[in-house]
Protein backbone atom coordinates (compact mmCIF):
# COMPACT_ATOMS: atom_id res chain seq x y z
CA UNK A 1 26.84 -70.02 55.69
CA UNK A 2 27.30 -72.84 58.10
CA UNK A 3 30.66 -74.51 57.83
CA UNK A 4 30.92 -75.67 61.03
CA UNK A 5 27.59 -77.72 60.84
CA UNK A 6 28.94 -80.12 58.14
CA UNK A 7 32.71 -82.01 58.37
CA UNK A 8 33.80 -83.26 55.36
CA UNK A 9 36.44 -85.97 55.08
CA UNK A 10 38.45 -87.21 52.17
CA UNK A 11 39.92 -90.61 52.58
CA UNK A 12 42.49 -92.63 49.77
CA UNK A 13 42.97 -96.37 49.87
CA UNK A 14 46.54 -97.46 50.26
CA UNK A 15 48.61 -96.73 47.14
CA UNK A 16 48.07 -99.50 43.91
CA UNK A 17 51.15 -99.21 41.78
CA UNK A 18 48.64 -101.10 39.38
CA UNK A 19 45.58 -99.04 39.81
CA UNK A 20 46.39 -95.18 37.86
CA UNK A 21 42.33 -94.49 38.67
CA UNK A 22 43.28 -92.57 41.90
CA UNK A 23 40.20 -93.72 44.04
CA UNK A 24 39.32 -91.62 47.01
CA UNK A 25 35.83 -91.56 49.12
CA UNK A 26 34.13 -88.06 49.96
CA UNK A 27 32.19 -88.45 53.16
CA UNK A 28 29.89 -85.15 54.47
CA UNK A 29 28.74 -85.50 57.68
CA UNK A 30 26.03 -83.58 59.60
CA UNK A 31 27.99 -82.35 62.79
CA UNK A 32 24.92 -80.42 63.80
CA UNK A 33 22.79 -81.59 66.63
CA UNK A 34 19.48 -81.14 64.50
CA UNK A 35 18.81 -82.78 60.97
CA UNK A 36 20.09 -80.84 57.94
CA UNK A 37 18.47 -80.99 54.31
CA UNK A 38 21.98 -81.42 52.32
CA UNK A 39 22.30 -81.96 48.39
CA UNK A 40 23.22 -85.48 47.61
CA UNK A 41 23.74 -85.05 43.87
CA UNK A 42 27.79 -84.73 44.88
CA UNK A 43 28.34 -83.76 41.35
CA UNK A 44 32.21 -83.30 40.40
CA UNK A 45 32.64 -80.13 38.23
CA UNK A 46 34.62 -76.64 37.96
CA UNK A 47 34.46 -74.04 40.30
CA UNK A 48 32.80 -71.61 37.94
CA UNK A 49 30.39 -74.43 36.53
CA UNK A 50 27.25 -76.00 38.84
CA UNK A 51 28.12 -78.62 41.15
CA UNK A 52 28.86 -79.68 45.00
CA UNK A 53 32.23 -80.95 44.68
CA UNK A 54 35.53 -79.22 43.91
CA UNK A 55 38.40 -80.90 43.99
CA UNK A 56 42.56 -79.22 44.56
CA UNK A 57 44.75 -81.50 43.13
CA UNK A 58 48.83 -80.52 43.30
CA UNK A 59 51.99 -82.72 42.47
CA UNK A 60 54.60 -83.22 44.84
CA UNK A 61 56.26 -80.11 42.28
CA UNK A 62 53.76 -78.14 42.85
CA UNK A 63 51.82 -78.10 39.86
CA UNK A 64 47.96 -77.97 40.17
CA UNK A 65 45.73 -80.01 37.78
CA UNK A 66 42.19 -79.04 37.13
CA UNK A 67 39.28 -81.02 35.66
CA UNK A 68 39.36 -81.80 32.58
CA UNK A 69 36.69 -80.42 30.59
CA UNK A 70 32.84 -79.22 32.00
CA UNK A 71 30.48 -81.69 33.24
CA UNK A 72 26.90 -80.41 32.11
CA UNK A 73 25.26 -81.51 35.37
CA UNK A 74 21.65 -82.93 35.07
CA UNK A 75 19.00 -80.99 36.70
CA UNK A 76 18.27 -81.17 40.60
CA UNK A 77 15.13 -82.65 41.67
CA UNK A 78 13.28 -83.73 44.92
CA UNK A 79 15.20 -87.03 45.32
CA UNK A 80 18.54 -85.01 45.53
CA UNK A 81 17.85 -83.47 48.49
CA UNK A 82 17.47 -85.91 51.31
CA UNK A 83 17.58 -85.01 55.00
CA UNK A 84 20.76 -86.11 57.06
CA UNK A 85 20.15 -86.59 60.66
CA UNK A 86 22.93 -85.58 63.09
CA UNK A 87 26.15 -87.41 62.79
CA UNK A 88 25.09 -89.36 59.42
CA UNK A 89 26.74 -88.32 56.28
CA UNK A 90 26.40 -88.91 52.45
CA UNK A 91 29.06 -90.02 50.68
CA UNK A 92 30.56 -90.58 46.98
CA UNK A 93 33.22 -92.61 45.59
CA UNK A 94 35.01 -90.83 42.97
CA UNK A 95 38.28 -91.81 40.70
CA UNK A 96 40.50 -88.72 39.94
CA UNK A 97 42.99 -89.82 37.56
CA UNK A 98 41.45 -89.33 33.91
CA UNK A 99 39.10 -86.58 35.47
CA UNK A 100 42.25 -84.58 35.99
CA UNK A 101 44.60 -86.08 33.67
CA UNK A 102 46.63 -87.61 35.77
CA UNK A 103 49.09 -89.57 34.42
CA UNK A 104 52.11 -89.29 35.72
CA UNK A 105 53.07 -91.66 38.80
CA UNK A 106 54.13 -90.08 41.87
CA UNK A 107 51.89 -88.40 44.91
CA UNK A 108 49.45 -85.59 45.17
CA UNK A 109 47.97 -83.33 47.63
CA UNK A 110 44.29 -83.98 47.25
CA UNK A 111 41.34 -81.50 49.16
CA UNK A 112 37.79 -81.09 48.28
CA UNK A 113 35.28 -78.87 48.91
CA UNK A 114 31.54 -79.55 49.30
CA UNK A 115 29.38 -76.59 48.33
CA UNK A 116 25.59 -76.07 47.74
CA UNK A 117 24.01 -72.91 46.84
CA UNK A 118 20.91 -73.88 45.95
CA UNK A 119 17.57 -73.16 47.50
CA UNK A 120 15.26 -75.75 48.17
CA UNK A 121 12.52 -76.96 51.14
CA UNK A 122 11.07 -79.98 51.94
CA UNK A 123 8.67 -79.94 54.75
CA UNK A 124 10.15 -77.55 57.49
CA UNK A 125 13.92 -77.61 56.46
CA UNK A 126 15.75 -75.69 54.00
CA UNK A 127 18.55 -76.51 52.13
CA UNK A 128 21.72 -76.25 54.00
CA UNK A 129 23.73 -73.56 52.04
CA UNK A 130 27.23 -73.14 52.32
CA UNK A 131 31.06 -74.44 51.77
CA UNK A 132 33.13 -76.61 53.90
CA UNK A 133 36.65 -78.07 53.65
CA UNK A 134 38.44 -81.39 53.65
CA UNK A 135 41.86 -81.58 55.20
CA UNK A 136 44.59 -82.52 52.70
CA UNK A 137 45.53 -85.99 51.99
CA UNK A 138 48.36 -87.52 49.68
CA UNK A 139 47.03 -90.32 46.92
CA UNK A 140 49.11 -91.44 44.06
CA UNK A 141 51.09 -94.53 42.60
CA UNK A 142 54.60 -95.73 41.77
């Protein structure tokens, strides 16, 4: 496990009192100084279930929200794995609000983590394998 090879960064547009989506952008960036193979399929799903991204999502009261219901994720395949050079990143645009119900306006503590545990090669590299972190940030609306 190589954490410190990949940075991860979570980033909210300013807050919509219109918008209830809850927008953010996951960026994962190679912070290696040779080329990683990294899964791209950034699927959104439970901890337990198959996936690369996990979200922690807590109310200013403290209350955690998980994801509501499993995603089944499609199979992986050659085209999800791409190779990242050093200091380029993948990223995905993702709303949270009706993936983790919620509803009520106010702010939340938002991290992610980026994980991929599965094996795969494509010409001399091998899947990077691993976890790494996000700092916190707050998203929400009035």
């Amino acid at each position: 496990m190589e954490e410190a090879a990949l940075r991860v960064s979570l980033t909210a547009p300013p807050s919509d009192p219109a918008d209830d989506s809850l927008p953010v952008k996951v960026v994962v960036t190679n912070a290696s100084v040779t080329p990683l193979l990294l899964n791209s399929r950034l699927l959104v799903n439970h901890r337990v279930s198959r996936g690369e991204l996990y979200f922690s999502i807590e109310d200013a009261d403290g209350q955690s929200y998980q994801l509501q219901g499993f995603g089944k994720p499609r199979a992986l395949g050659e085209a999800d794995f791409v190779v990242v050079p050093s200091g380029q990143s993948i990223e995905a645009a993702i709303t949270l609000g009706d993936r983790y119900g919620l509803k009520r306006p106010g702010t939340y503590r938002v991290s992610v983590t980026y994980r991929n545990d599965q094996e795969w090669v494509k010409g001399d590299l091998t899947a990077w394998r691993g976890e790494a972190h996000s700092d916190t940030v707050t998203v929400g609306w009035n």
